[in-house]
N, C-alpha and C. Protein backbone atom coordinates (compact mmCIF):
# COMPACT_ATOMS: atom_id res chain seq x y z
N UNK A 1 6.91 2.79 4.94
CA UNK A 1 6.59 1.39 4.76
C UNK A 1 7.30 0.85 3.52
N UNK A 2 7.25 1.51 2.23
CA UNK A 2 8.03 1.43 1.33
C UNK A 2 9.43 1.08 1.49
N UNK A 3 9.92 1.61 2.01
CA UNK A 3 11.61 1.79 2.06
C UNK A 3 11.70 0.28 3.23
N UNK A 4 10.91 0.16 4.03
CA UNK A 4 11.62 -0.70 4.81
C UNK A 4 11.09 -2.17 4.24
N UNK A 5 10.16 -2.25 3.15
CA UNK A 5 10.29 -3.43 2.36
C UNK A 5 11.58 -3.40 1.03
N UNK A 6 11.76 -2.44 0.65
CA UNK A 6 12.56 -1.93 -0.15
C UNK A 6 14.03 -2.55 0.47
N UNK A 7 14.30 -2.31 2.07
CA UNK A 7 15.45 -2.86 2.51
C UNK A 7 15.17 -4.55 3.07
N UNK A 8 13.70 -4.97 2.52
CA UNK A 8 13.81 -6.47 2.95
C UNK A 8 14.37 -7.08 1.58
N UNK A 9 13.83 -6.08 0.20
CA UNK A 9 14.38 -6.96 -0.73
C UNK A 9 15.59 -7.10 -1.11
N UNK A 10 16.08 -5.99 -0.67
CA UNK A 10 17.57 -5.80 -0.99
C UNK A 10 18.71 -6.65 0.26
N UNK A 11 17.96 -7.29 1.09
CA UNK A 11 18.89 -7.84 1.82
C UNK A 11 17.79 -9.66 1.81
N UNK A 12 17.04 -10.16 1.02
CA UNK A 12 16.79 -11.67 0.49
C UNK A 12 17.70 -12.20 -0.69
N UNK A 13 18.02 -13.61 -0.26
CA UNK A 13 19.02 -13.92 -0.92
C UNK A 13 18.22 -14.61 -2.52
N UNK A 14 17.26 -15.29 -2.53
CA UNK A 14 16.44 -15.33 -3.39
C UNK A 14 16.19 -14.19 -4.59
N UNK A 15 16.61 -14.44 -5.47
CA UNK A 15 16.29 -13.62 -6.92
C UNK A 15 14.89 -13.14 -7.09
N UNK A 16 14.21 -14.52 -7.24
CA UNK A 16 12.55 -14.41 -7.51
C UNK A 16 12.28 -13.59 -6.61
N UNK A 17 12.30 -13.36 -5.40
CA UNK A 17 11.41 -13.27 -4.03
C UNK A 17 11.50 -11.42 -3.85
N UNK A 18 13.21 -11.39 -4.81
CA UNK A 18 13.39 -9.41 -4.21
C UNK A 18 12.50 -9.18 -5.69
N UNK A 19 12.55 -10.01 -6.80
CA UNK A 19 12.21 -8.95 -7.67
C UNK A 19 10.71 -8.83 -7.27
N UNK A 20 10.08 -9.61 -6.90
CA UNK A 20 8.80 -9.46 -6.60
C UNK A 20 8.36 -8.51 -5.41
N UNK A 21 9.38 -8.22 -4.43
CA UNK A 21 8.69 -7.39 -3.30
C UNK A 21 9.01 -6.13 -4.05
N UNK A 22 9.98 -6.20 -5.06
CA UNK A 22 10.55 -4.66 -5.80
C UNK A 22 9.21 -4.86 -6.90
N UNK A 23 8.71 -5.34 -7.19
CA UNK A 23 7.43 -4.88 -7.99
C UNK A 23 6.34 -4.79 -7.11
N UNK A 24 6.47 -5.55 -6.59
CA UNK A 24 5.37 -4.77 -5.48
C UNK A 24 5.25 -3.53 -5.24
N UNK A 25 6.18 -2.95 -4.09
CA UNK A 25 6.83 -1.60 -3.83
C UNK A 25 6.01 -0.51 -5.29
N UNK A 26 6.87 -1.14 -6.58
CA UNK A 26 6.78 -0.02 -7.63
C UNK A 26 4.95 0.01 -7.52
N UNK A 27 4.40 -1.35 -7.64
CA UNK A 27 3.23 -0.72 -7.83
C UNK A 27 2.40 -0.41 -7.05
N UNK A 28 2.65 0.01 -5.65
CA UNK A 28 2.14 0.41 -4.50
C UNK A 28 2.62 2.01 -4.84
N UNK A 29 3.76 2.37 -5.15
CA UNK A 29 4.33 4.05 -5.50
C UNK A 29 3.27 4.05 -6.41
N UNK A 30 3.36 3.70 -7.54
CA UNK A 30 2.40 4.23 -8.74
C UNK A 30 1.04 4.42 -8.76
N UNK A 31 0.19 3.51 -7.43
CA UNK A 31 -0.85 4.02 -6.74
C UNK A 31 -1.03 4.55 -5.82
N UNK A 32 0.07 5.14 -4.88
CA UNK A 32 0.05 6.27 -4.28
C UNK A 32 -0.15 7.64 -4.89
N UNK A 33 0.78 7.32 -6.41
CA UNK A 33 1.25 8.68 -6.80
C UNK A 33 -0.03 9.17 -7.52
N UNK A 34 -0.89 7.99 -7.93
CA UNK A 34 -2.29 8.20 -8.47
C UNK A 34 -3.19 8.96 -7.68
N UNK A 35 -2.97 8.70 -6.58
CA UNK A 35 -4.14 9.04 -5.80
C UNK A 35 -4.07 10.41 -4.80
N UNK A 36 -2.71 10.27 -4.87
CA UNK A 36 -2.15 11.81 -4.22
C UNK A 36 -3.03 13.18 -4.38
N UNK A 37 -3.07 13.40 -4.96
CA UNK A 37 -4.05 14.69 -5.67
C UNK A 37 -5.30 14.66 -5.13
N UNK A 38 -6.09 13.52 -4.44
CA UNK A 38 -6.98 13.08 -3.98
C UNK A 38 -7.21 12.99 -2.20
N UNK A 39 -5.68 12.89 -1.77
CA UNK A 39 -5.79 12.72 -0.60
C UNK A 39 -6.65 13.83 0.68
N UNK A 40 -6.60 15.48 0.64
CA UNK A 40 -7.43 15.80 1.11
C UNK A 40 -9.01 15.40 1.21
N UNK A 41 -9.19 15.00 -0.20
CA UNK A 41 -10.85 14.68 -0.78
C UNK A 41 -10.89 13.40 0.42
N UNK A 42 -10.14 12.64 0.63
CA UNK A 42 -10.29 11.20 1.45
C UNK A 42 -9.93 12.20 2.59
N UNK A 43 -9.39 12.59 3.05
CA UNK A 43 -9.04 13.14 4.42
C UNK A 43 -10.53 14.09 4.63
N UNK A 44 -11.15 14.69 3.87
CA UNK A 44 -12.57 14.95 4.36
C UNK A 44 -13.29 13.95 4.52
N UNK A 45 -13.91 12.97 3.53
CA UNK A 45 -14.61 12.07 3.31
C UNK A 45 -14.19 10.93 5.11
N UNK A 46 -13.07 11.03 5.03
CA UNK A 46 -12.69 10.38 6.20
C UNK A 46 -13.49 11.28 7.90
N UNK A 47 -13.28 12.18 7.55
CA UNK A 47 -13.40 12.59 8.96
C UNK A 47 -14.62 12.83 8.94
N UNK A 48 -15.61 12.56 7.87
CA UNK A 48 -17.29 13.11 7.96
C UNK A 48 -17.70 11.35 8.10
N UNK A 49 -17.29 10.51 7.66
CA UNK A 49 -17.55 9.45 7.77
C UNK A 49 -16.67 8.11 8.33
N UNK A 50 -16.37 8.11 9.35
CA UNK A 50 -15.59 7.42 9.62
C UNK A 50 -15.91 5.76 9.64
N UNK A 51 -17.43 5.61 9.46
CA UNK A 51 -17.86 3.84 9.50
C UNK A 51 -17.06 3.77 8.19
N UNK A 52 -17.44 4.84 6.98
CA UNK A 52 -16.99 4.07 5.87
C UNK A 52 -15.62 3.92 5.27
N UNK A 53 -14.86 4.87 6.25
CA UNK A 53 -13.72 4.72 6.02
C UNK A 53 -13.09 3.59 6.58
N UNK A 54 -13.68 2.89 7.79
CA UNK A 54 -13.14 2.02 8.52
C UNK A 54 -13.04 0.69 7.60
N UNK A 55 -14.12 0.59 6.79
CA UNK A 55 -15.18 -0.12 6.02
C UNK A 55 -13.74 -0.44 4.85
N UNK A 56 -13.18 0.27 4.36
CA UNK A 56 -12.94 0.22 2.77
C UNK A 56 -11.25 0.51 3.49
N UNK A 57 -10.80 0.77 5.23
CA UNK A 57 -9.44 0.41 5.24
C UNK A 57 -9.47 -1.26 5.67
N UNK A 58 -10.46 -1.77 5.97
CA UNK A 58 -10.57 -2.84 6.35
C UNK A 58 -10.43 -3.92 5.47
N UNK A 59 -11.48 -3.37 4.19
CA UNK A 59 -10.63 -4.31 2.99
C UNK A 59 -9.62 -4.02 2.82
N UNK A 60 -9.37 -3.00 2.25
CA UNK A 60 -7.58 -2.54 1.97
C UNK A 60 -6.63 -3.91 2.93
N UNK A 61 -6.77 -3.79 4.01
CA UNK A 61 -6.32 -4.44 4.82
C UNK A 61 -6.10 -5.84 4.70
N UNK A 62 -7.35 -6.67 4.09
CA UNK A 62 -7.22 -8.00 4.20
C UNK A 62 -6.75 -8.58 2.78
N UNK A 63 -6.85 -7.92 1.78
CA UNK A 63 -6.44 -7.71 0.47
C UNK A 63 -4.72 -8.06 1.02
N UNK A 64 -4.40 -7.12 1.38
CA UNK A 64 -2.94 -6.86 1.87
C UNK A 64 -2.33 -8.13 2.71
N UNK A 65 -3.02 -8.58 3.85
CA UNK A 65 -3.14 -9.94 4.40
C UNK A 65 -2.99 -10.91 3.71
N UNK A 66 -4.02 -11.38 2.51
CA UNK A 66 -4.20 -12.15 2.06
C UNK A 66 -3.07 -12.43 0.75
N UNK A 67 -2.72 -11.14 0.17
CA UNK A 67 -1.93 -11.04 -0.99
C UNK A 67 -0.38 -11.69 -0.69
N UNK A 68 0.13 -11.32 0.76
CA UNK A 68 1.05 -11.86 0.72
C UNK A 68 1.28 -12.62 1.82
């Protein structure tokens, strides 16, 4: 998902518009890379509970919607 916003910014002709999907990007890596170490812990938590995972990708989701 990264990389193929990564190739939207690098091909907008707008200045403002790439540096912003390129900060985006960075700070979507830097909370991946946070949370990495964590991901089995969610990959259990996920599969014992799936309402609440649905629950908290659902915000994730509209956050994401709404942000851009």
């Amino acid at each position: 998902m990264l990389d193929s916003v990564k190739k939207e910014a690098a091909s907008c002709s707008s200045g403002a518009k790439r540096e912003r999907l390129l900060k985006f990007c960075s700070k979507i890596d830097q909370f991946v890379q946070k949370i990495e170490p964590f991901f089995k812990t969610i990959d259990i938590f996920v599969s014992t509970h799936p309402e609440w995972a649905g629950i908290a990708w659902g915000a994730m989701r509209l956050l994401f919607q709404v942000r851009v």
